[in-house]
N, C-alpha and C. Protein backbone atom coordinates (compact mmCIF):
# COMPACT_ATOMS: atom_id res chain seq x y z
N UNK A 1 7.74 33.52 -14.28
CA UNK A 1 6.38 33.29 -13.81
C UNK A 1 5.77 32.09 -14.54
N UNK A 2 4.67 31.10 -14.09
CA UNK A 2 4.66 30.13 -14.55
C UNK A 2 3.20 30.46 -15.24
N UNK A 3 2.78 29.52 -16.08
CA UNK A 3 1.49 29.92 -16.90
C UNK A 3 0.48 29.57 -16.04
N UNK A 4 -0.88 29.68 -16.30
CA UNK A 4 -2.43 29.35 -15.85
C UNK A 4 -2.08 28.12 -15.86
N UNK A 5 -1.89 27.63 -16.95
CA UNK A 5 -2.01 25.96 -17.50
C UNK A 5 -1.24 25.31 -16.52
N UNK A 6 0.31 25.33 -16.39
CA UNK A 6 1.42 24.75 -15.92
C UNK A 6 0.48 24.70 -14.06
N UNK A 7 -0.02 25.98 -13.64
CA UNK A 7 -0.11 25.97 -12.32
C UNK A 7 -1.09 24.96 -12.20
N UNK A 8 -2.23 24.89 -12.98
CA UNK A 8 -3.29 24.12 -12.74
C UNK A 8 -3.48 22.67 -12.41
N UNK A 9 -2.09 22.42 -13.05
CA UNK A 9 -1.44 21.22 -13.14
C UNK A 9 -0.82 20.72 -11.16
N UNK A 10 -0.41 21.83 -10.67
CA UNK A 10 -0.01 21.65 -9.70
C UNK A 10 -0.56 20.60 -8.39
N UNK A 11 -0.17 20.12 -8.01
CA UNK A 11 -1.16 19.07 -7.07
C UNK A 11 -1.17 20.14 -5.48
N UNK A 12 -0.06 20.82 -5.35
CA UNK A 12 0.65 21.43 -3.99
C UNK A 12 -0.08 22.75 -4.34
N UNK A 13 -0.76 23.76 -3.26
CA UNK A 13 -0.46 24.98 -2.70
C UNK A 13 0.61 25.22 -2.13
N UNK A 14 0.87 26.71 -2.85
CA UNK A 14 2.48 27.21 -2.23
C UNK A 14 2.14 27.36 -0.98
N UNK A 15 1.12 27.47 -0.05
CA UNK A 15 0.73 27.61 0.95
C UNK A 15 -0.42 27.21 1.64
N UNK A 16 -0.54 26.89 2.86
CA UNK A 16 -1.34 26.10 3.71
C UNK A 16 -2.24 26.80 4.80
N UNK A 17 -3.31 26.72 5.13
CA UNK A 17 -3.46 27.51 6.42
C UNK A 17 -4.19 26.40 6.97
N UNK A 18 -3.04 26.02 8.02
CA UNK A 18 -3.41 25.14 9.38
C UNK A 18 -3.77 25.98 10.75
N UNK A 19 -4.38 27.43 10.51
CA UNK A 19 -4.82 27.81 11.87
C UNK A 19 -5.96 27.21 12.90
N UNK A 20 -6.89 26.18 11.77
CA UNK A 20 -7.83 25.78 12.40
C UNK A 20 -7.96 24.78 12.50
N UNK A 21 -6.85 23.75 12.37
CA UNK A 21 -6.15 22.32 12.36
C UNK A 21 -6.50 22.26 13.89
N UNK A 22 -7.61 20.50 13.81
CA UNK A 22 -7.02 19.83 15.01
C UNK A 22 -6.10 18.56 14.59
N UNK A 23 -5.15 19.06 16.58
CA UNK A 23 -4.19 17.96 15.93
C UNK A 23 -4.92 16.69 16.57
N UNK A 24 -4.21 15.40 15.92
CA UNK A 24 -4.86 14.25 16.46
C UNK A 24 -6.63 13.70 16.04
N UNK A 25 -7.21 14.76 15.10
CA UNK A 25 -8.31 14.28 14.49
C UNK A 25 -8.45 12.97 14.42
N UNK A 26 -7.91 12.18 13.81
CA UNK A 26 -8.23 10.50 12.79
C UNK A 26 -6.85 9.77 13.68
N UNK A 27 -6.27 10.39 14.90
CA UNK A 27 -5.60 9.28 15.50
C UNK A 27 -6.24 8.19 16.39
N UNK A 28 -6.08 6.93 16.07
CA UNK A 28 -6.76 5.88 16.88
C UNK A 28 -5.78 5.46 17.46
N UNK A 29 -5.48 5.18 18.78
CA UNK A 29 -4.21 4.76 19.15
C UNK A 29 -4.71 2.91 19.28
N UNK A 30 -3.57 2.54 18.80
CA UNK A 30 -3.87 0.98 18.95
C UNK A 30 -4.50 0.28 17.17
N UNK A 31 -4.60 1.55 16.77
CA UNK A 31 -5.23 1.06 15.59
C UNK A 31 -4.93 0.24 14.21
N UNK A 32 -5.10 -1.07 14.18
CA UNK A 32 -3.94 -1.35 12.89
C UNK A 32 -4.27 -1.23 11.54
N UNK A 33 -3.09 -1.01 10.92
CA UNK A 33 -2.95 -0.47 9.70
C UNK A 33 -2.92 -2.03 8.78
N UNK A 34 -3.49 -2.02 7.68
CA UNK A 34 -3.21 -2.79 6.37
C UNK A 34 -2.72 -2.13 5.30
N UNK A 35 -1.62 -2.85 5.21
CA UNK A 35 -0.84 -1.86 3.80
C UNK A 35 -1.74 -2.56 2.50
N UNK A 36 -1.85 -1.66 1.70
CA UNK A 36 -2.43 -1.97 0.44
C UNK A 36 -1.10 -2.55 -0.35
N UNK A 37 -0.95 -3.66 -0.94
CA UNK A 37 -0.39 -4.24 -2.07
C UNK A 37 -0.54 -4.34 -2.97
N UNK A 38 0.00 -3.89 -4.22
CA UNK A 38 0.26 -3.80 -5.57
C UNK A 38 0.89 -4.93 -6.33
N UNK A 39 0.06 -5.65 -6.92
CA UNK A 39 1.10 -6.56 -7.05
C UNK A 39 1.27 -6.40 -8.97
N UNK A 40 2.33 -7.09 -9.82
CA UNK A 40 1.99 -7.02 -11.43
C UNK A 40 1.16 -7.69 -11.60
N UNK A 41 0.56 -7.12 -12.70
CA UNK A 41 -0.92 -7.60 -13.36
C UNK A 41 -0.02 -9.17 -13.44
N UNK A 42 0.74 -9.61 -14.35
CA UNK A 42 1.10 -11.31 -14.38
C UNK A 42 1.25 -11.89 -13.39
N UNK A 43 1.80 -11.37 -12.09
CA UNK A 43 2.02 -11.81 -10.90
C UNK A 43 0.93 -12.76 -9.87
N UNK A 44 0.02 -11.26 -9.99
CA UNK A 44 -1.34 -11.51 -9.21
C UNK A 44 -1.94 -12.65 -10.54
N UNK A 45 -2.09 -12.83 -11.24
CA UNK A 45 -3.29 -13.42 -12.33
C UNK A 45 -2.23 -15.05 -12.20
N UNK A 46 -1.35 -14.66 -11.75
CA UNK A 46 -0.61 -16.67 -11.65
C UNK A 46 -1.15 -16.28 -9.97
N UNK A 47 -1.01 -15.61 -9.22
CA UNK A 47 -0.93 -16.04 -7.95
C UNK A 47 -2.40 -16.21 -7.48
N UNK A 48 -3.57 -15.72 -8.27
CA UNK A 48 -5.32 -16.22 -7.92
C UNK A 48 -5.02 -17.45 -8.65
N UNK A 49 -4.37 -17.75 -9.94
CA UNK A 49 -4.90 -18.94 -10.31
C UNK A 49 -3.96 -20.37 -9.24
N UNK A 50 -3.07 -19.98 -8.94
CA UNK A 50 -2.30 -21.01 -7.71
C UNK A 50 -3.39 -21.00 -6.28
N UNK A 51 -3.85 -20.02 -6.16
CA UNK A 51 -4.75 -19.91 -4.89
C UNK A 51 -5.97 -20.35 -4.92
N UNK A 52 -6.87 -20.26 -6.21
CA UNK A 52 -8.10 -20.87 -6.73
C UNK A 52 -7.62 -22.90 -6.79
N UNK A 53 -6.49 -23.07 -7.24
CA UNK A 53 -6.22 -24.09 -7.31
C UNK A 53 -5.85 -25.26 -6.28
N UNK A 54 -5.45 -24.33 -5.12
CA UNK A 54 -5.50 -24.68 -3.81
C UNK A 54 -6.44 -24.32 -2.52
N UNK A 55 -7.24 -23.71 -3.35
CA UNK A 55 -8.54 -23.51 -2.17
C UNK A 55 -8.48 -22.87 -1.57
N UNK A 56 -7.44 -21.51 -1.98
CA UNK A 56 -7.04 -20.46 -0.80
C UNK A 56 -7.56 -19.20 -1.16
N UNK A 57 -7.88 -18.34 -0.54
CA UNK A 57 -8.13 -16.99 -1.23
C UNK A 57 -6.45 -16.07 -1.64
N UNK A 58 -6.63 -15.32 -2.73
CA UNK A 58 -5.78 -14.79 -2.90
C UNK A 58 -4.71 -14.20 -1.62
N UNK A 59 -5.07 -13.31 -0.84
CA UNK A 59 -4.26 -12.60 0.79
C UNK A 59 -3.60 -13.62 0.94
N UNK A 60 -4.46 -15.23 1.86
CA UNK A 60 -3.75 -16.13 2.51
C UNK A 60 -2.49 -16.53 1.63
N UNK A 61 -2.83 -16.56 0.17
CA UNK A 61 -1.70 -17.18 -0.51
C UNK A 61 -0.47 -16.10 -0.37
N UNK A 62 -0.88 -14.69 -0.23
CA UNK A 62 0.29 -14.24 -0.36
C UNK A 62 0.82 -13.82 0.66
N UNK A 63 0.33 -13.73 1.69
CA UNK A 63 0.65 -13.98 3.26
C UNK A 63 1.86 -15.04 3.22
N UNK A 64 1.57 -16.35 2.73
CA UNK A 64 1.84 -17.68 3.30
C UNK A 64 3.55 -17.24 1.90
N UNK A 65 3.25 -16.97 1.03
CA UNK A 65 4.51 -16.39 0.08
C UNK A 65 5.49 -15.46 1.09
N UNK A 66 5.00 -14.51 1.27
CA UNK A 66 5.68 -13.76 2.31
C UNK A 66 6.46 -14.13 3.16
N UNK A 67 5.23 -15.02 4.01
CA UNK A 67 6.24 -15.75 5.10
C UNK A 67 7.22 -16.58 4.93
N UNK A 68 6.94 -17.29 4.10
CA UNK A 68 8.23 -18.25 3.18
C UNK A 68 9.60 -17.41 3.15
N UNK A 69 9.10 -15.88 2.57
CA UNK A 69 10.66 -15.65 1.61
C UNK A 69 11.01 -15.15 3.03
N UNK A 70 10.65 -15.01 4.42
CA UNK A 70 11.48 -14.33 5.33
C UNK A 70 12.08 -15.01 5.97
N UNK A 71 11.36 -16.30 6.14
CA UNK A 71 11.73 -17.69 6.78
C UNK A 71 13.46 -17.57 5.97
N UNK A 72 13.26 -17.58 4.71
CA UNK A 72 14.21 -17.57 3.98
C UNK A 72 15.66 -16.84 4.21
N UNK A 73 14.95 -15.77 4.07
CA UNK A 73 16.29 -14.62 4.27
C UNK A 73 16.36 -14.61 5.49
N UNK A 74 15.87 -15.14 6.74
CA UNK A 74 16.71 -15.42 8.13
C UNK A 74 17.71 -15.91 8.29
N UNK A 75 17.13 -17.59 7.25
CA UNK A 75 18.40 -18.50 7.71
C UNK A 75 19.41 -17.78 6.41
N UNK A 76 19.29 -17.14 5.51
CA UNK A 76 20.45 -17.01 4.76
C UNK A 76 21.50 -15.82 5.63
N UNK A 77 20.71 -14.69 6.41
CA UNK A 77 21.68 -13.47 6.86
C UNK A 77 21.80 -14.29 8.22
């Protein structure tokens, strides 16, 4: 059996009650998604100061990075 403490800790119920679940609540069909990006703290702090330096906002710069490295790995595969 597990302690008070250990359970409290738990993020999960061993169990759920979806009897009064609607389905499709928060579906928007058509709706687009933005993934959130994480980037390393050194990463991002060179990549605002390359983007401040070129007049870009941070996204566009890393948009325009992105697109580069796929451009990339096309012509390489």
């Amino acid at each position: 059996m597990k302690s008070n403490n250990t359970r409290k800790n738990n993020l999960m119920k061993r169990e759920y009650d979806f009897s009064k679940a609607i389905r499709g609540k928060f579906y928007r069909k058509g709706a687009e998604l933005h993934l959130p990006i994480y980037l390393d703290a050194k990463v991002q702090a060179k990549l605002e100061r390359l983007a401040r330096k070129n007049g870009k906002e941070l996204g566009e710069m890393v948009n325009q990075l992105v697109q580069k490295e796929m451009e990339l790995i096309e012509k390489l595969t």
